[in-house]
Protein backbone atom coordinates (compact mmCIF):
# COMPACT_ATOMS: atom_id res chain seq x y z
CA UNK A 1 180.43 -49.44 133.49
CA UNK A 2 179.09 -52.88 133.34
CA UNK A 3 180.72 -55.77 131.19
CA UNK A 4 178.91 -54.96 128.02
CA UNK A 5 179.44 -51.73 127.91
CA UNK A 6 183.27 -52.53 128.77
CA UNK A 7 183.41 -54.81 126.48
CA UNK A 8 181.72 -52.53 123.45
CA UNK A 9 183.93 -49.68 124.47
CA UNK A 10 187.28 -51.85 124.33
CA UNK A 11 186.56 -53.46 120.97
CA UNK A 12 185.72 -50.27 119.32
CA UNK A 13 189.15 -49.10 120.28
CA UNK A 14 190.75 -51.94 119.16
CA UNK A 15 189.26 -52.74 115.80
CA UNK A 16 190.86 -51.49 113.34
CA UNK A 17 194.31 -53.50 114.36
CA UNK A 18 192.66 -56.70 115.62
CA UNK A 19 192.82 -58.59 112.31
CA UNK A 20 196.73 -58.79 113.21
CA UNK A 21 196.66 -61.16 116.17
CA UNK A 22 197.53 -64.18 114.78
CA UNK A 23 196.19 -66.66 117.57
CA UNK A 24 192.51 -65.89 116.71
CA UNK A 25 193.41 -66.89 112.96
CA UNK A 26 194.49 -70.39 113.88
CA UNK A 27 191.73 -71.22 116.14
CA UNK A 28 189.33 -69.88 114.31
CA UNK A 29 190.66 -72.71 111.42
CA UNK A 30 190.54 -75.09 114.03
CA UNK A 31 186.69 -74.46 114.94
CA UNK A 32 185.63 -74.75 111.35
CA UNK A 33 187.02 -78.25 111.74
CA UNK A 34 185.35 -78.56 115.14
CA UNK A 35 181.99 -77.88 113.65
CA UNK A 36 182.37 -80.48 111.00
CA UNK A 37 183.39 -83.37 113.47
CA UNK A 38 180.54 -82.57 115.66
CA UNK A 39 177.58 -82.43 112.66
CA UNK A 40 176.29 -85.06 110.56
CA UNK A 41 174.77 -82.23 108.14
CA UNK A 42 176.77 -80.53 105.31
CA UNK A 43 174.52 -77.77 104.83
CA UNK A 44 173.81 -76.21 107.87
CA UNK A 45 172.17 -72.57 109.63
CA UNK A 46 175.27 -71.00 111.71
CA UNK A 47 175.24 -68.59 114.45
CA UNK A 48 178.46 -66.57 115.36
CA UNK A 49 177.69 -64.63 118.16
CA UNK A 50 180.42 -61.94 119.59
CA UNK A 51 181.98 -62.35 116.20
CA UNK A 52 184.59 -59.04 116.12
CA UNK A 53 186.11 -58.82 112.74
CA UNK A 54 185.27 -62.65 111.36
CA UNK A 55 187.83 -64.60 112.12
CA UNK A 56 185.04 -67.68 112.74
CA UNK A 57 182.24 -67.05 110.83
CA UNK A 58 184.42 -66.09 107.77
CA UNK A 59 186.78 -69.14 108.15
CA UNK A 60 183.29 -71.39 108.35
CA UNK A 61 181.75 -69.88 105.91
CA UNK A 62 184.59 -70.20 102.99
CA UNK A 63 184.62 -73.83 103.96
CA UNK A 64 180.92 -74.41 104.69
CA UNK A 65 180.02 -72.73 101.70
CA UNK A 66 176.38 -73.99 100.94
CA UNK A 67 175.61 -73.36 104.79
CA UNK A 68 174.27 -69.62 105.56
CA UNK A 69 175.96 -68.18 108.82
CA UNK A 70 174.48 -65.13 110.44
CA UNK A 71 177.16 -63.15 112.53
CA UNK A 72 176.23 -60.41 115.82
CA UNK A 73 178.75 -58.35 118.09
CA UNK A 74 177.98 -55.47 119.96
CA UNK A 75 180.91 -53.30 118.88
CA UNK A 76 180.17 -51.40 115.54
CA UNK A 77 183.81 -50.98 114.75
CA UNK A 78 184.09 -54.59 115.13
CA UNK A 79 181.42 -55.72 112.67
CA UNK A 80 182.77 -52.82 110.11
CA UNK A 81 185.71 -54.28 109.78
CA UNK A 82 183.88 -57.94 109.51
CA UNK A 83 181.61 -56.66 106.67
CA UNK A 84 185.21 -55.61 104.72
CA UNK A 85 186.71 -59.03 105.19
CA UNK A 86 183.41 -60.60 103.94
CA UNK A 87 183.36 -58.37 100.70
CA UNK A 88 187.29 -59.07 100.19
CA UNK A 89 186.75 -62.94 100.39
CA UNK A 90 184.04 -62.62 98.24
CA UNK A 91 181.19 -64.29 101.40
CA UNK A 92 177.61 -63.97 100.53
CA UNK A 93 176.45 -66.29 102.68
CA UNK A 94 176.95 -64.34 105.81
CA UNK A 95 174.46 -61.42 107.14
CA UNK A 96 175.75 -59.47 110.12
CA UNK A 97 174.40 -58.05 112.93
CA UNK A 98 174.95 -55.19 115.72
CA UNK A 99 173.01 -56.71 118.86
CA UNK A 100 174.15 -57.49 122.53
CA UNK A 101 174.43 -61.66 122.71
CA UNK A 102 172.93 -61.28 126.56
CA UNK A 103 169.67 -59.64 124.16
CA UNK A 104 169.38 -61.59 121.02
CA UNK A 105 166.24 -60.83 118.76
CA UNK A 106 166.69 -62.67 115.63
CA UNK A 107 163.73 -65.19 115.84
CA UNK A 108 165.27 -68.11 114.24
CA UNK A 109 166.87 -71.70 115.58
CA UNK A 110 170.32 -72.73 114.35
CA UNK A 111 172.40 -76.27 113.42
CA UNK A 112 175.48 -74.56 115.26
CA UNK A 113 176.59 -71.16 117.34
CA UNK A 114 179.67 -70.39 117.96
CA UNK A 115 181.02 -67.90 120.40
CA UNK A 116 184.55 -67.24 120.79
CA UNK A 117 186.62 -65.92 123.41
CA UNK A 118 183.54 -64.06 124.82
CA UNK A 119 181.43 -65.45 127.39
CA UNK A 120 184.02 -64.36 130.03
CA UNK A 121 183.08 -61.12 129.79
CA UNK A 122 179.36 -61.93 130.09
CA UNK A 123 177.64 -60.36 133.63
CA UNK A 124 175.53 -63.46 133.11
CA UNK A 125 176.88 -65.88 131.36
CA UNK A 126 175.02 -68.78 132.39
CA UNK A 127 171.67 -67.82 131.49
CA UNK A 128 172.85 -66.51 128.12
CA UNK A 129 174.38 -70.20 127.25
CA UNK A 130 171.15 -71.57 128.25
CA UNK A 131 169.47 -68.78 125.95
CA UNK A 132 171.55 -70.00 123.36
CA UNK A 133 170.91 -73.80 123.67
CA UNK A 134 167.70 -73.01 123.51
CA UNK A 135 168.20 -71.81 119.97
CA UNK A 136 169.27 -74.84 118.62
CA UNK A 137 167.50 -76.92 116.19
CA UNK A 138 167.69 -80.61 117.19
CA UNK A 139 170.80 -82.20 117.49
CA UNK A 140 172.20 -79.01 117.13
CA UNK A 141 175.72 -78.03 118.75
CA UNK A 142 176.76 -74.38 120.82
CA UNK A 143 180.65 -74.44 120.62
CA UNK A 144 182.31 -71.72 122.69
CA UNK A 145 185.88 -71.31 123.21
CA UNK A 146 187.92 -69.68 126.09
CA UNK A 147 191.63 -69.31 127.04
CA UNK A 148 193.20 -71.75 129.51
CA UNK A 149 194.55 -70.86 132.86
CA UNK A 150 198.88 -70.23 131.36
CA UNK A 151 197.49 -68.39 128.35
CA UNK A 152 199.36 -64.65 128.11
CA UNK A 153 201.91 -65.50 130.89
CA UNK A 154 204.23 -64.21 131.78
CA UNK A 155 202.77 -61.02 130.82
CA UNK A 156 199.53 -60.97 132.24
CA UNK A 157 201.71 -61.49 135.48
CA UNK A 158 203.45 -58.40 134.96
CA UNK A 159 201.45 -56.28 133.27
CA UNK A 160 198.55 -56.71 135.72
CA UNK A 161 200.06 -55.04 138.70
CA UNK A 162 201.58 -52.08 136.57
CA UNK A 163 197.88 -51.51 135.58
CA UNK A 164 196.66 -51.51 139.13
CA UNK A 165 199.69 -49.79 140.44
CA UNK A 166 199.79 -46.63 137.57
CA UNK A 167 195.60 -46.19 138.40
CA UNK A 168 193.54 -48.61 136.17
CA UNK A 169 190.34 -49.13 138.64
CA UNK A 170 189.12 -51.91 136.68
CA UNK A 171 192.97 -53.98 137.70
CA UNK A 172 192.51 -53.36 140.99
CA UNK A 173 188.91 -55.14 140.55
CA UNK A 174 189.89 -57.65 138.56
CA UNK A 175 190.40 -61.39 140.04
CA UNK A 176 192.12 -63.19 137.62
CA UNK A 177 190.86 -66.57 139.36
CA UNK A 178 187.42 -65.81 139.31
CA UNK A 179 185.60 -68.64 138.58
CA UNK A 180 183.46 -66.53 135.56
CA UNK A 181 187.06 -66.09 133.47
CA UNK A 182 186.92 -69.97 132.40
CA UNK A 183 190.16 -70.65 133.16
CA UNK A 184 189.73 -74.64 133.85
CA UNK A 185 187.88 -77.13 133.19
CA UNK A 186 186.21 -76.53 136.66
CA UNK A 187 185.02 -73.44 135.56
CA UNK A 188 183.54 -74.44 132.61
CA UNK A 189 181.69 -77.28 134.02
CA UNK A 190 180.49 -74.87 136.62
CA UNK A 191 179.28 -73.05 133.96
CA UNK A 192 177.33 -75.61 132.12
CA UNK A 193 176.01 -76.41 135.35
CA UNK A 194 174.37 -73.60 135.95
CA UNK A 195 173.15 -73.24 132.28
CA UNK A 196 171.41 -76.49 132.90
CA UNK A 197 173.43 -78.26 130.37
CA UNK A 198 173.53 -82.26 130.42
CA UNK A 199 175.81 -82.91 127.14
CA UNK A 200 179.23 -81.46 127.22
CA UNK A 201 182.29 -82.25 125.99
CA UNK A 202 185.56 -80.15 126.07
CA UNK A 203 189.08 -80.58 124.43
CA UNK A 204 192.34 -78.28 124.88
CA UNK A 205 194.17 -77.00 121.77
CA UNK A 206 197.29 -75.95 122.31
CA UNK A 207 198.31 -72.61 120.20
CA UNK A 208 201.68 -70.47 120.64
CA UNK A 209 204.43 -69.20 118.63
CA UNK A 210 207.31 -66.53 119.66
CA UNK A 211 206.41 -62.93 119.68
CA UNK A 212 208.25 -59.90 120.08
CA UNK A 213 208.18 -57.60 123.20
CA UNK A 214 206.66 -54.56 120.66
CA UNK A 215 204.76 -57.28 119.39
CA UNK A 216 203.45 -58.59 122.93
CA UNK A 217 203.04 -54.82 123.78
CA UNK A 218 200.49 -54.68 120.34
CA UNK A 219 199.12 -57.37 121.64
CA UNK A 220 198.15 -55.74 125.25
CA UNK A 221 196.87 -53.13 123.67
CA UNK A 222 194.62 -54.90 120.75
CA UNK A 223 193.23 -57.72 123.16
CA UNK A 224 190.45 -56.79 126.21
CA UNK A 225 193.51 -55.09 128.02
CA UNK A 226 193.40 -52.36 126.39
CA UNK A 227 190.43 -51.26 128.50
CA UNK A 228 192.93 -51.19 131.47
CA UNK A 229 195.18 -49.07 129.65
CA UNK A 230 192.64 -46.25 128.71
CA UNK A 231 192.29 -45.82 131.99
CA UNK A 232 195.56 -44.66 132.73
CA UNK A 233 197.05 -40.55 132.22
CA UNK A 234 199.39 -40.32 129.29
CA UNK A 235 202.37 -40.66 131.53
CA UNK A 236 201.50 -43.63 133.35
CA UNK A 237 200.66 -44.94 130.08
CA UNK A 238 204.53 -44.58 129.76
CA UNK A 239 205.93 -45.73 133.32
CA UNK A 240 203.51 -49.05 132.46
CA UNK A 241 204.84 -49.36 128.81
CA UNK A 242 208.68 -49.01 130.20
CA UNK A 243 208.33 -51.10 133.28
CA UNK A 244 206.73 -53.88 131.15
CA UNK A 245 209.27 -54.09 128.77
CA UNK A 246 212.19 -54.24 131.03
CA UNK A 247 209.95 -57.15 132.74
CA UNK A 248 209.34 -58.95 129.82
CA UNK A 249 212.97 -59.23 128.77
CA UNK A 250 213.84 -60.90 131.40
CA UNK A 251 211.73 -63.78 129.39
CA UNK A 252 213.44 -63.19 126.16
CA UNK A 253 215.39 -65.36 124.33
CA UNK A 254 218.42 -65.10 122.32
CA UNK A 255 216.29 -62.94 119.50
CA UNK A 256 214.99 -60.87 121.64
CA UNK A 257 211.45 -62.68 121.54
CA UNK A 258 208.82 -64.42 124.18
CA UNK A 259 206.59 -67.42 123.95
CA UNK A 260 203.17 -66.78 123.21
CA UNK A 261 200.99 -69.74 124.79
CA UNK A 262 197.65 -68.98 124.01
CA UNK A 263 196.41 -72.41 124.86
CA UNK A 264 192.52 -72.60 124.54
CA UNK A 265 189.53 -75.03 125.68
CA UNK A 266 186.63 -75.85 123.31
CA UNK A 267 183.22 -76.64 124.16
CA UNK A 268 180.54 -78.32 122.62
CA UNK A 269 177.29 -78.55 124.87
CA UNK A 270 173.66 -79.48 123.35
């Protein structure tokens, strides 16, 4: 199974709960103030690409509201759920999409696109930023976002080699510092390197908040490692569930909860 189609399957599973991970909430906030420090123009043609259930492209477009946004993801359970959201905050200046971002087909140019905690899952991701670059009007902006090198720890320590351990294939591929994950700031110039970009500029937010060990277990199993976990038997499913929760209270604090740093870079290239 290649990327996409990982990617696709995942976020199908994981739809219909995403909406309560809080961390894509607050950046999500923080990008619609990103876009507006990085364009001159108030009204404006948008471009969320890999957009799940919103969180961006509904956040922009209650602010931007005289600006028309479309949105695309390649998971139909994801854009479901975005279509609700839109109709229960009243949008109707968002169309959405199902289409693949490495195969975009909407013939039109945008002011801004935003992609968000996706192009790390891309086979190619440098020809699709340079695909998307070229979609921009002039002095247009792409703004992509992606997690920093701390963000999930401690338990993407632990729960990585339960996964590989209890017979998730895709663990045992996985390379965690693999330059394509985006990790630093390396990485990402790397990447607009190879995209053939000449005007980039980055800056960290910093985004945590305490979580529960059920709620850090919701979490593995709402996020992109959920993919792992289907792979396992229902009773390694168990034996990883257990093991990671005695693991993870090691970390705990007095209430029985664990800092959640989810600590992300964003991107502006034109």
């Amino acid at each position: 199974m290649n990327e996409q189609d990982y990617a696709r399957t995942t976020f199908d599973e994981v739809a219909s709960n995403y909406d309560e991970i809080e961390l894509f909430k607050i950046s999500a906030e923080h990008m619609s103030d990103v876009i507006q420090m990085n364009t001159a123009k108030r009204t404006l043609n948008v471009l969320d690409v890999a957009c799940g259930t919103g969180n961006v492209v509904l956040e922009c477009a209650s602010v931007l509201k005289e600006s028309k946004f479309d949105a695309v993801d390649i998971s139909e359970g994801m854009l479901a759920i975005a279509k609700a959201n839109a109709k229960k905050r009243k949008l109707d200046n968002v169309d959405f999409h199902l289409m693949d971002i490495a195969q975009l087909d909407l013939n039109k140019t945008y002011d801004v696109i935003t992609c968000s905690y996706a192009m790390f899952f891309l086979d190619k991701a440098p020809q699709v930023l340079k695909s998307l670059v070229a979609m921009l009007n002039p002095n247009g902006v792409v703004i992509f976002t992606t997690f920093k090198a701390r963000t999930f720890n401690p338990s993407t320590e632990i729960i990585l080699p339960l996964l590989e351990k209890y017979g998730s294939q895709r663990a045992k591929e996985y390379d965690i510092n693999d330059w394509k994950n985006l990790r630093t700031t390396k990485d990402i110039e790397r990447l607009t390197s190879m995209a053939l970009v000449n005007d980039m500029k980055m800056h960290g937010k910093d985004i945590g908040y305490d979580l529960s060990i059920d709620g850090w277990w919701d979490l593995m199993n709402n996020t992109s490692f959920k993919g792992m976990l289907m792979e396992l038997t229902p009773e390694n499913y168990e034996h990883v569930k257990s093991e990671y929760y005695e693991a993870m209270l090691k970390h705990a604090d007095m209430d029985g909860e664990v800092e959640l740093f989810a600590d992300s870079y964003f991107v502006v290239v034109s």
